[in-house]
Protein backbone atom coordinates (compact mmCIF):
# COMPACT_ATOMS: atom_id res chain seq x y z
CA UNK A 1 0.00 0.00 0.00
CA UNK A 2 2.68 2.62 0.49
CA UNK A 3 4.56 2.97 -2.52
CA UNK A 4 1.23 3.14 -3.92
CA UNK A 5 0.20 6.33 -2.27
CA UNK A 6 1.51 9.72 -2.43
CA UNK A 7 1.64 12.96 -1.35
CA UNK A 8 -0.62 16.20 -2.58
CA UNK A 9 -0.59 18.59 -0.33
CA UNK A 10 -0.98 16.53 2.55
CA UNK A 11 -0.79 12.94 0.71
CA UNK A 12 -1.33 12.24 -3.34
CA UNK A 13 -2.20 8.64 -4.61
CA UNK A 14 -5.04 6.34 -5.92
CA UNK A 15 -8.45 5.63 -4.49
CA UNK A 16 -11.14 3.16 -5.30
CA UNK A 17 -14.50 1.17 -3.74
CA UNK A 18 -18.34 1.71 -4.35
CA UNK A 19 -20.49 2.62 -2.34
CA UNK A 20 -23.82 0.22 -1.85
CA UNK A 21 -26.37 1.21 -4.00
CA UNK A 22 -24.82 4.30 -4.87
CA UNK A 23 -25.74 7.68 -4.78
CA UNK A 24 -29.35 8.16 -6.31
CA UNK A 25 -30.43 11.06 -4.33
CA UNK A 26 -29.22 12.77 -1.17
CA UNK A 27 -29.68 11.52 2.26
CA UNK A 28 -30.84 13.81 5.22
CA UNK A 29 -28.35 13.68 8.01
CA UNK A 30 -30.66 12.65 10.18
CA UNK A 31 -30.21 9.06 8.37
CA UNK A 32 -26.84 8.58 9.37
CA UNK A 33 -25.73 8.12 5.76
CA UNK A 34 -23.39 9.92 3.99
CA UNK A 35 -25.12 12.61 1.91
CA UNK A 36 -24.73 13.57 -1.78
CA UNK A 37 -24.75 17.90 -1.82
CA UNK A 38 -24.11 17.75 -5.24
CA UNK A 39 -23.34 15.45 -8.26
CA UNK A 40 -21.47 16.20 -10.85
CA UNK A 41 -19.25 13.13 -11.54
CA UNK A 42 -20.30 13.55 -15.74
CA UNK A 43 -18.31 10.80 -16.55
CA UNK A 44 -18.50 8.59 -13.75
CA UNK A 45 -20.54 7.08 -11.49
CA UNK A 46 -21.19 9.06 -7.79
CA UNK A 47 -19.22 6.00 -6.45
CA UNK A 48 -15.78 6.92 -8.29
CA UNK A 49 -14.08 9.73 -9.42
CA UNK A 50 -10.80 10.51 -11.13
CA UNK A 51 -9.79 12.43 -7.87
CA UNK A 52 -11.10 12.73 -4.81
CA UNK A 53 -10.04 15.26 -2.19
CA UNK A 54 -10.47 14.46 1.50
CA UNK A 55 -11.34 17.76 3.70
CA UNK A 56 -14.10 19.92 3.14
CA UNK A 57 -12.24 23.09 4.43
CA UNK A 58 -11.00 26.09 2.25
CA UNK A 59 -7.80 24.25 1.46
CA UNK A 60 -9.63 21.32 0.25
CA UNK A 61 -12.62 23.24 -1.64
CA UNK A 62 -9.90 25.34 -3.30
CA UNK A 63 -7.74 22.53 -4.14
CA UNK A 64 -10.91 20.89 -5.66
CA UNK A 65 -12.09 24.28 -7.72
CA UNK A 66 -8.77 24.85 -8.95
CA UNK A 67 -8.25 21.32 -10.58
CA UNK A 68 -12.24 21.04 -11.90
CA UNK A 69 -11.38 24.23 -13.79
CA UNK A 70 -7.92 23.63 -15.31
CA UNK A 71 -9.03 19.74 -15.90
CA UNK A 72 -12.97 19.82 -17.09
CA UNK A 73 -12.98 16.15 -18.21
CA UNK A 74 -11.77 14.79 -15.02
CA UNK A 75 -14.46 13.72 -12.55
CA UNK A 76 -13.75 14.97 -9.11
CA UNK A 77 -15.14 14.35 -5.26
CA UNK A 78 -14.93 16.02 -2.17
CA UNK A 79 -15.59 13.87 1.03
CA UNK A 80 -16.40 15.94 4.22
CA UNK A 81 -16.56 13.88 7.59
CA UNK A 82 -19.48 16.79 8.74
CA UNK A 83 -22.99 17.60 7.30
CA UNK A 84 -22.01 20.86 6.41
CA UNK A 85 -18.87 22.76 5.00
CA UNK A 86 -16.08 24.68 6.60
CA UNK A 87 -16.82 24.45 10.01
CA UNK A 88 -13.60 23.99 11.46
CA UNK A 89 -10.15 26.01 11.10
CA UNK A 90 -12.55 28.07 8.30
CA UNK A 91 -15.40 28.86 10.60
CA UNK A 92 -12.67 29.48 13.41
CA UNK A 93 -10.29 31.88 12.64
CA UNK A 94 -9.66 35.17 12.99
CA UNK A 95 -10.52 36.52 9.30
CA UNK A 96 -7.23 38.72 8.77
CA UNK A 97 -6.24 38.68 5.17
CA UNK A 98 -2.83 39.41 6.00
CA UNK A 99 -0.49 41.26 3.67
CA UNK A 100 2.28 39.24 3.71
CA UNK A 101 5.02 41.31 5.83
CA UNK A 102 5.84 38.44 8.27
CA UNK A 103 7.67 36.03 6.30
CA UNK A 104 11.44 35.30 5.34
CA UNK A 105 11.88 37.07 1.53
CA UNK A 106 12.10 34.50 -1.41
CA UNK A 107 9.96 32.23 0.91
CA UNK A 108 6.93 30.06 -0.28
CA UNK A 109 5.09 31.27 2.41
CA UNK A 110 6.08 34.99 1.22
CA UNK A 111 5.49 34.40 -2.05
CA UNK A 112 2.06 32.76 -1.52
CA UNK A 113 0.94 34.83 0.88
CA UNK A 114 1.52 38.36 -1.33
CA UNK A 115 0.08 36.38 -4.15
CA UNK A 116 -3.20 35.11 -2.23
CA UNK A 117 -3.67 38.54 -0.54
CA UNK A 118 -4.09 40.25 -4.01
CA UNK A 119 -5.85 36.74 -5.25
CA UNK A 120 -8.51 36.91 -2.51
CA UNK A 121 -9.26 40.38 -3.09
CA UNK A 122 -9.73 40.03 -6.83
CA UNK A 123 -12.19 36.93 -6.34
CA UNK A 124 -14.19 38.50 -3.59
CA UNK A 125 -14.89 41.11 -6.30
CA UNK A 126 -15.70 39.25 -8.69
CA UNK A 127 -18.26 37.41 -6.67
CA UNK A 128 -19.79 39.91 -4.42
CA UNK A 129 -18.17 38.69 -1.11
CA UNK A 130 -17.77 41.26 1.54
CA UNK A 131 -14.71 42.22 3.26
CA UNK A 132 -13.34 45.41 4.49
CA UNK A 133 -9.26 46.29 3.45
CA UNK A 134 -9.11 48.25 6.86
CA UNK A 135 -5.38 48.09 7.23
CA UNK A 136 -3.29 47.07 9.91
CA UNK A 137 -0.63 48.91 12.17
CA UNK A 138 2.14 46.85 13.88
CA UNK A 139 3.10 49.24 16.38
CA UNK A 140 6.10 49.61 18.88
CA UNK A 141 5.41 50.69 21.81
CA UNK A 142 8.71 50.50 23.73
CA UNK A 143 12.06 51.56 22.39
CA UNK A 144 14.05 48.36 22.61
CA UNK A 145 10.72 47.25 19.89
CA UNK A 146 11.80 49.89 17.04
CA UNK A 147 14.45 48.35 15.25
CA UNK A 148 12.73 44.98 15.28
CA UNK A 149 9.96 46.92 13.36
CA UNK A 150 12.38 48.51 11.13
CA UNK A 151 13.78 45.19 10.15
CA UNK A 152 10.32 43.93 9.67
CA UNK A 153 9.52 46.94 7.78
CA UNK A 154 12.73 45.92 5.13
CA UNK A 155 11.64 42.33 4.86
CA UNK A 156 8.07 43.40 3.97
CA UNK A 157 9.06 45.90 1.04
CA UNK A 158 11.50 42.46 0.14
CA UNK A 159 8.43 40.78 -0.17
CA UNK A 160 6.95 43.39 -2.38
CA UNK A 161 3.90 43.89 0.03
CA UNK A 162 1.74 47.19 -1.23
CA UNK A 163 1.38 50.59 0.46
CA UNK A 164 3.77 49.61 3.20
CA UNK A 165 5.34 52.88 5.21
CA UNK A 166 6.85 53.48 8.39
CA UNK A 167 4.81 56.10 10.60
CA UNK A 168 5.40 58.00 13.84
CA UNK A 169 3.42 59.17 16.97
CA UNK A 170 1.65 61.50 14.96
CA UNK A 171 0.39 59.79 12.26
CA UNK A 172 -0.41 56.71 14.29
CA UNK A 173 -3.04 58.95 15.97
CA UNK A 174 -4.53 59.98 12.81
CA UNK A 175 -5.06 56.31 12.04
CA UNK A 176 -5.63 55.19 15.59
CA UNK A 177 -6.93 58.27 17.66
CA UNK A 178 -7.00 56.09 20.61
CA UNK A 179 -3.43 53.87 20.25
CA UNK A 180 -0.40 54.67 21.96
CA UNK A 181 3.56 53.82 20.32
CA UNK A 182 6.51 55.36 19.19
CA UNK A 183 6.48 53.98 15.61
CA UNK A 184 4.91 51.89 13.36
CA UNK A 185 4.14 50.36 10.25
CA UNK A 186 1.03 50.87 8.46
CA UNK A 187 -0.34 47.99 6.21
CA UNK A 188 -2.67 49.43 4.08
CA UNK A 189 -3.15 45.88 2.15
CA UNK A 190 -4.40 44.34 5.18
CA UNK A 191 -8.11 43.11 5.36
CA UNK A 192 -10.68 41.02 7.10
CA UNK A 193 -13.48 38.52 5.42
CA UNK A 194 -15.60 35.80 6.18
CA UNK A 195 -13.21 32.64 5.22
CA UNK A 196 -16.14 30.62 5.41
CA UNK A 197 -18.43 32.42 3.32
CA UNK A 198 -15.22 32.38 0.58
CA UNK A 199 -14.97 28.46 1.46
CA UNK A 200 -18.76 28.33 0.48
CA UNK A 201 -18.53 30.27 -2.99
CA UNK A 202 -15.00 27.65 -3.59
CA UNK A 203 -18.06 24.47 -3.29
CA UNK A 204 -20.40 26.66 -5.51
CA UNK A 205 -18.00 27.24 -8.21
CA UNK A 206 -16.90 23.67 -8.06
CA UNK A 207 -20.51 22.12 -7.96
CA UNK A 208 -21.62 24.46 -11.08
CA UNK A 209 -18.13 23.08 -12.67
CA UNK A 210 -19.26 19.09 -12.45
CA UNK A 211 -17.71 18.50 -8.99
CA UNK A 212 -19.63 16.52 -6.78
CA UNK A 213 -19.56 16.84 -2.48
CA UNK A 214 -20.63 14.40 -0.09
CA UNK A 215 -20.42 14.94 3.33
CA UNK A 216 -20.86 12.89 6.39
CA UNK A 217 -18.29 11.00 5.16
CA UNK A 218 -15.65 10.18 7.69
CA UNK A 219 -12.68 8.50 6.04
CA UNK A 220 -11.26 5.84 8.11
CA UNK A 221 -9.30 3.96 5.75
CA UNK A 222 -7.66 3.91 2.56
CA UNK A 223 -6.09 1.23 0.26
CA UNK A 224 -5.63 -0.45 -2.53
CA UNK A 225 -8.12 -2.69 -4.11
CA UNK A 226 -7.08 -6.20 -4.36
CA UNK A 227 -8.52 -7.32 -7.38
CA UNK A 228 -11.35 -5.87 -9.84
CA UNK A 229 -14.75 -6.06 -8.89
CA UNK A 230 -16.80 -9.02 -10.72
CA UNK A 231 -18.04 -7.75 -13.81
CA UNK A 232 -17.04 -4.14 -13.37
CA UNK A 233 -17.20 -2.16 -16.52
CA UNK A 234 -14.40 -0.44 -14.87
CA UNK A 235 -12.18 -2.73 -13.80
CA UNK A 236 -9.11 -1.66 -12.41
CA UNK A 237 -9.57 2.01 -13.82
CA UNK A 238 -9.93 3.03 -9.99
CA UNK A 239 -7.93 1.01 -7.65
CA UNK A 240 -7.83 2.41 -4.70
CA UNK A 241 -10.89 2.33 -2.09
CA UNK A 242 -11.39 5.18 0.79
CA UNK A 243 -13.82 3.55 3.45
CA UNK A 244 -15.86 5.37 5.95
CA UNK A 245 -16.52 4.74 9.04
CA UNK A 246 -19.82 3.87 7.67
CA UNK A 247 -18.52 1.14 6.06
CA UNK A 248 -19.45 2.93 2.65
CA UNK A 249 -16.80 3.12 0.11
CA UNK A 250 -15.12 5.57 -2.90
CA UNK A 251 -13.28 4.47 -5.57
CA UNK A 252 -10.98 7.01 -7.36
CA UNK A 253 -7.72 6.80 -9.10
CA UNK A 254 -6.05 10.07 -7.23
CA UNK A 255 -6.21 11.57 -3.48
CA UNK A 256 -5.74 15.07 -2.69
CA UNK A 257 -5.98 15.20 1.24
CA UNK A 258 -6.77 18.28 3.14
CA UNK A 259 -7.86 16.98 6.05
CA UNK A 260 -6.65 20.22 8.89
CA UNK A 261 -6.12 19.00 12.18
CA UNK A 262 -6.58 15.28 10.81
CA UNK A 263 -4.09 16.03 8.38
CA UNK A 264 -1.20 13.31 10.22
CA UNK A 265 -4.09 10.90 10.64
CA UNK A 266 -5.11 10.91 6.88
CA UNK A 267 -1.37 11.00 5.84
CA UNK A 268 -0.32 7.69 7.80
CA UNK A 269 -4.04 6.16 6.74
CA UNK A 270 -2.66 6.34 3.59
CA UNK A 271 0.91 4.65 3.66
CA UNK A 272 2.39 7.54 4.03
CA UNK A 273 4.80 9.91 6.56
CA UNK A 274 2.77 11.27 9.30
CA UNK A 275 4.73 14.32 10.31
CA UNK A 276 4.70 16.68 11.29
CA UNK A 277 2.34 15.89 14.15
CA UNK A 278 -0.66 18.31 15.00
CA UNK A 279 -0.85 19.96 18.03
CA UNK A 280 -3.76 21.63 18.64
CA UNK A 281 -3.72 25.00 20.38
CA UNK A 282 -6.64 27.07 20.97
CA UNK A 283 -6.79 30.83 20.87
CA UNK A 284 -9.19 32.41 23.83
CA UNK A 285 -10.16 35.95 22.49
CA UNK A 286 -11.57 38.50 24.43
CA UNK A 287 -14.15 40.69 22.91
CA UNK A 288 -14.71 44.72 22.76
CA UNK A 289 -18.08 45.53 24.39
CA UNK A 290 -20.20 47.27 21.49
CA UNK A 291 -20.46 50.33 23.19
CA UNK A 292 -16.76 50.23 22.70
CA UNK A 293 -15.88 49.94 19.41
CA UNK A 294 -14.73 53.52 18.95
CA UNK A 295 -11.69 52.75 20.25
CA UNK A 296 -9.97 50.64 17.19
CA UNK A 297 -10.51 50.98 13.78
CA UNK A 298 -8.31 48.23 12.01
CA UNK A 299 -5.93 45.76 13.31
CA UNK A 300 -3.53 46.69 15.50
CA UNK A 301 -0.63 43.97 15.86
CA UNK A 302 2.63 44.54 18.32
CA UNK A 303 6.10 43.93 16.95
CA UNK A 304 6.63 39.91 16.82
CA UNK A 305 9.55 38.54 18.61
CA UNK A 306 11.02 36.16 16.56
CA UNK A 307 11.81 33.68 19.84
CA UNK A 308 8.36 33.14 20.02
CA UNK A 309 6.10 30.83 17.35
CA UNK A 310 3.43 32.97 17.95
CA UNK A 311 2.43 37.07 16.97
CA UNK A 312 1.23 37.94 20.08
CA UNK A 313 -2.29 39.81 21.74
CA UNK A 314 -3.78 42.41 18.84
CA UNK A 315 -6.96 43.85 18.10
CA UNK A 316 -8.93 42.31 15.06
CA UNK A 317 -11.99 43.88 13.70
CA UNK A 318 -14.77 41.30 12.46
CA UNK A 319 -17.00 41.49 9.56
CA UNK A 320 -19.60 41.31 11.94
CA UNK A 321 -18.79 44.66 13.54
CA UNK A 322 -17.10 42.91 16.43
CA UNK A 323 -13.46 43.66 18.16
CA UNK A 324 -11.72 40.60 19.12
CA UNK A 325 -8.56 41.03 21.31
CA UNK A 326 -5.90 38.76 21.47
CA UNK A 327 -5.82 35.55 21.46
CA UNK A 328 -3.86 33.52 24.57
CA UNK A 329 -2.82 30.29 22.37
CA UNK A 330 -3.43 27.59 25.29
CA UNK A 331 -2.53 24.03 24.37
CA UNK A 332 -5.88 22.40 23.88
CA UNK A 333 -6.84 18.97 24.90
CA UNK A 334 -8.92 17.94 21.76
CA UNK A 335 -8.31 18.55 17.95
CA UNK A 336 -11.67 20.24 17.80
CA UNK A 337 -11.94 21.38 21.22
CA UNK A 338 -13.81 24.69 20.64
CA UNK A 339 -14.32 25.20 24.56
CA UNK A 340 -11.46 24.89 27.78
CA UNK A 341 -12.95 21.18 28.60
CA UNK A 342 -12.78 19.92 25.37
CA UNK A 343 -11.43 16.62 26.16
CA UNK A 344 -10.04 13.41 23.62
CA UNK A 345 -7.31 10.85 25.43
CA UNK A 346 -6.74 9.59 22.12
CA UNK A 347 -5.38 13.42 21.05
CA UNK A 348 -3.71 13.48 23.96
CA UNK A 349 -1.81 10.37 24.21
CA UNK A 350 -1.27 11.77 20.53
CA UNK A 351 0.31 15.17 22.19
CA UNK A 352 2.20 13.44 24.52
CA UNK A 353 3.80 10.37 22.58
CA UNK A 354 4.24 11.05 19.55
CA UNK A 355 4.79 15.12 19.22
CA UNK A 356 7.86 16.90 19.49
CA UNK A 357 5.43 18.97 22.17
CA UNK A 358 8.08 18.68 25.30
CA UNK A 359 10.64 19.96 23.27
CA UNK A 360 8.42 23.12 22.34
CA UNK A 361 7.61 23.40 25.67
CA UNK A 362 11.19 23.89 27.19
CA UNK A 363 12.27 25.97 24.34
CA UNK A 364 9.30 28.52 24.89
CA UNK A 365 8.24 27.37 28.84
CA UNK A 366 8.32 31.10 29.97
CA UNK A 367 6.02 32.39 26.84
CA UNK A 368 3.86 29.30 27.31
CA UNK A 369 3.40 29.88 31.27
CA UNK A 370 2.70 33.85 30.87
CA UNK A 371 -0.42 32.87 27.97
CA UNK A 372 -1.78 30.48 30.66
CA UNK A 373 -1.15 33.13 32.80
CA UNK A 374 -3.18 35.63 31.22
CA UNK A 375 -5.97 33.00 29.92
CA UNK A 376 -6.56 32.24 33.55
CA UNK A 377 -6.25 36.21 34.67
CA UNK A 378 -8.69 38.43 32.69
CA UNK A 379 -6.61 41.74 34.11
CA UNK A 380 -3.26 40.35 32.99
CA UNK A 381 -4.13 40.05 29.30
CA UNK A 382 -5.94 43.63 29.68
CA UNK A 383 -3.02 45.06 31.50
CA UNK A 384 -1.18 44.03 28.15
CA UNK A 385 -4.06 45.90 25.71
CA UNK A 386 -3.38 48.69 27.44
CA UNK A 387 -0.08 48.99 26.67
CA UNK A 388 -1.44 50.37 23.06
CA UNK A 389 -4.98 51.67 23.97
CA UNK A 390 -4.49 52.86 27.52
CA UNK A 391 -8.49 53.79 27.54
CA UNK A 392 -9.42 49.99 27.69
CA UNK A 393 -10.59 48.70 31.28
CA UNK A 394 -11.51 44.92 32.21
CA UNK A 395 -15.08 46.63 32.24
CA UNK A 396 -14.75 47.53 28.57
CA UNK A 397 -14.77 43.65 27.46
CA UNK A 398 -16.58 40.28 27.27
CA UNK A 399 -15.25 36.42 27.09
CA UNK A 400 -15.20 35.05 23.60
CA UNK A 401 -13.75 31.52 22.52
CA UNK A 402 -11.78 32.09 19.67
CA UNK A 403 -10.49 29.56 17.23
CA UNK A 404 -8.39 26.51 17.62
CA UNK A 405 -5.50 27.90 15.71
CA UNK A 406 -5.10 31.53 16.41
CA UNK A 407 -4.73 32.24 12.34
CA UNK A 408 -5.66 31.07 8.97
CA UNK A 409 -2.06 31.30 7.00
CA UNK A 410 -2.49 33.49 3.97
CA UNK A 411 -0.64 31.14 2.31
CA UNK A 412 -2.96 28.45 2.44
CA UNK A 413 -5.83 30.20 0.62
CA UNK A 414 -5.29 30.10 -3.48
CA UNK A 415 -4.00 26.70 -3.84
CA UNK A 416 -4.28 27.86 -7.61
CA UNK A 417 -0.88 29.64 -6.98
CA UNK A 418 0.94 26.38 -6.76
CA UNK A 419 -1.56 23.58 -8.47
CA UNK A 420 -1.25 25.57 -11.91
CA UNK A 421 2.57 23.78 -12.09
CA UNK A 422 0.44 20.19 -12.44
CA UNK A 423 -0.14 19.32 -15.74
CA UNK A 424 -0.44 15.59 -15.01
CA UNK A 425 -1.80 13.57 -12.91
CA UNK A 426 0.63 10.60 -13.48
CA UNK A 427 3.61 9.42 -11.62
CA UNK A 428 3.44 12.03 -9.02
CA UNK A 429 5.12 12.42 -5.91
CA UNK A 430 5.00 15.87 -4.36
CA UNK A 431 5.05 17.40 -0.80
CA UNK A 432 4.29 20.35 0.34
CA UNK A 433 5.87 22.08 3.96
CA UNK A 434 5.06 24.45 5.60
């Protein structure tokens, strides 16, 4: 099985199996059965595909849109372990369509994310989706902080990110009447959006394109098919078979997986190397009382230190008119644990035994024990807000539970960037890091 299966993505191979009696018409999930949303397998049956892409997430509903449209006569499936789309990482992040100031020049992750920032904006455009480019200041606020933010300010114009300028006191209050720093760089190109309602529009385009979705479909195994079914008109056309936990089946020839925080899971499912291992940290965000909002008008980031994996407490406006501050990233104790008692042993026997977690741990353990510090301390992490908006009292805010990853990476967004370099579909063997 192995050899057999390779890496797109997450993992690339071969699929096959049927499922029993097919697809006719869509189940309710009330039945328990996986359901059909849409068929448009045109030259196949709903029970193989060409490809089929495992993860019903932007990533995956991008991935499947980009390859319907650049390869029309190939049948394509998306399996989706929930009734409904997006409802993970997409439905829990923190909307930011960053700019792309962040990462090292001549990067992928650079690259990508400069491309999809300009390749978001142009398809939200096009299809009516609303988002607001309010910009974003990442702002020094102690002097030891400024030429971190001038060296960030250099890598950003390396990474040919629009509009970018340094700004002092002055203008910072003309953009921010109510923040307080020494210097900072305005990011005109930043934005926020509703990923999910762009994850949405990626399934529309793809079900108007032939592409057919079917979701509560859990995959819980993948391999190859030992011999051809009897009297298949098919025969060994699609030899590889993706099981539910059902017990329904797929058949397919290729596998794009996109599977999020299952992505190790899916990965050694399929033959293949299962690192790096998830671990799942969730990001508690505190929210800006309505009566409140005055006070910030785009995001408003601090200076990253590069020690540290993560960006740090900021103020992020929502398309729903809301002001989320922070997030604390606290190590979570499920894959999907939305709330703090979200509890799986199986992900945590996962965390413990077979992540490089301990070794994060040590190398950040006084970072790590000052964001459980101010997740369990509702004055610490305001004590920290007020080191840029001085106005903003404990009173001033509400409890929110934020996403389980504090950010959706630019980068991941247009998987057209990178997919347009696939002409085949044969012989390939491609991985993709982060």
């Amino acid at each position: 099985m192995g050899p057999a299966l390779r890496y797109l993505g997450s993992v690339c191979g071969r699929a096959r199996g049927i499922f029993p009696g097919g697809f006719s018409a869509a189940r309710t999930p009330a039945s328990g059965k996986s359901r059909l949303l849409c068929q448009g397998g045109r030259r196949a049956s709903t029970s193989s595909f060409d490809i089929v892409i495992i993860g019903g997430g932007i990533v995956g509903l991008a991935s499947a849109r980009a390859l319907i449209l650049r390869h029309p006569a190939l049948s394509i499936g998306v399996l989706e372990k929930e009734k409904d789309l997006a409802v993970h990482q997409t439905g829990h992040n923190s909307g930011v369509i960053h700019s792309g100031i962040y990462y090292k020049p001549e990067s992928l992750k650079a690259k990508l994310c400069v491309q999809g920032a300009a390749l978001i904006y142009e398809y939200c455009n096009q299809k009516g989706i609303s988002y607001k480019q309010c910009g974003k200041l990442i702002v020094a606020v102690e002097q030891e902080e400024i030429p971190r933010l001038q060296a960030l300010y250099e890598r950003g114009l390396q990474n040919g990110v629009q509009g970018l300028r340094l700004i002092q006191q002055e203008d910072i209050k003309k953009k921010e009447p109510y923040c307080r720093g020494l210097m900072a760089i305005d990011c005109p190109y930043t934005g926020i959006v509703d990923y999910r309602q762009v994850a949405l529009s990626f399934a529309k385009d793809f079900q108007e394109a032939g592409g057919s979705i079917l979701t509560s479909f859990e995959v819980e195994d993948i391999e190859m098919a030992r011999e051809s079914p009897s009297r298949s008109k098919d025969g060994m056309k699609y030899p590889i078979v993706i099981r539910n936990t059902k017990g329904e089946e797929v058949q397919c020839q290729y596998v794009v997986t996109c599977a999020g925080l299952y992505s190790d899971r899916i990965s050694e499912l399929s033959g293949c190397n299962p690192n790096p291992r998830i671990v799942p940290f969730r990001g508690d965000y505190l929210v800006l009382k309505p009566e409140k909002r005055y006070l910030v008008k785009g995001n408003i980031y601090p200076v990253p230190d590069s020690r540290f994996p993560f960006l740090g407490v900021h103020f992020t406006p929502r398309m729903d008119g809301n002001i989320w501050l922070g997030p604390n990233a606290v190590l979570a104790f499920k894959r999907e644990g939305y709330r703090p008692f979200d509890f799986s042993a199986r992900d945590i026997m996962d965390i413990i035994i077979k992540s490089g977690l301990i070794k994060l741990v040590f190398q950040n353990f006084s970072y790590g024990v000052n964001e459980i510090y101010k997740a369990c301390f509702l004055s610490a992490t305001v004590k920290h807000l007020q080191k840029f908006i001085p106005e903003i009292t404990i009173s001033d805010i509400l409890r929110e539970q934020g996403p389980v990853l504090p950010d959706l990476c630019q980068e991941k967004l247009e998987i057209q960037i990178f997919l347009h370099e696939i002409s085949s579909f044969k012989n390939i063997n491609i991985r993709f890091k982060k």
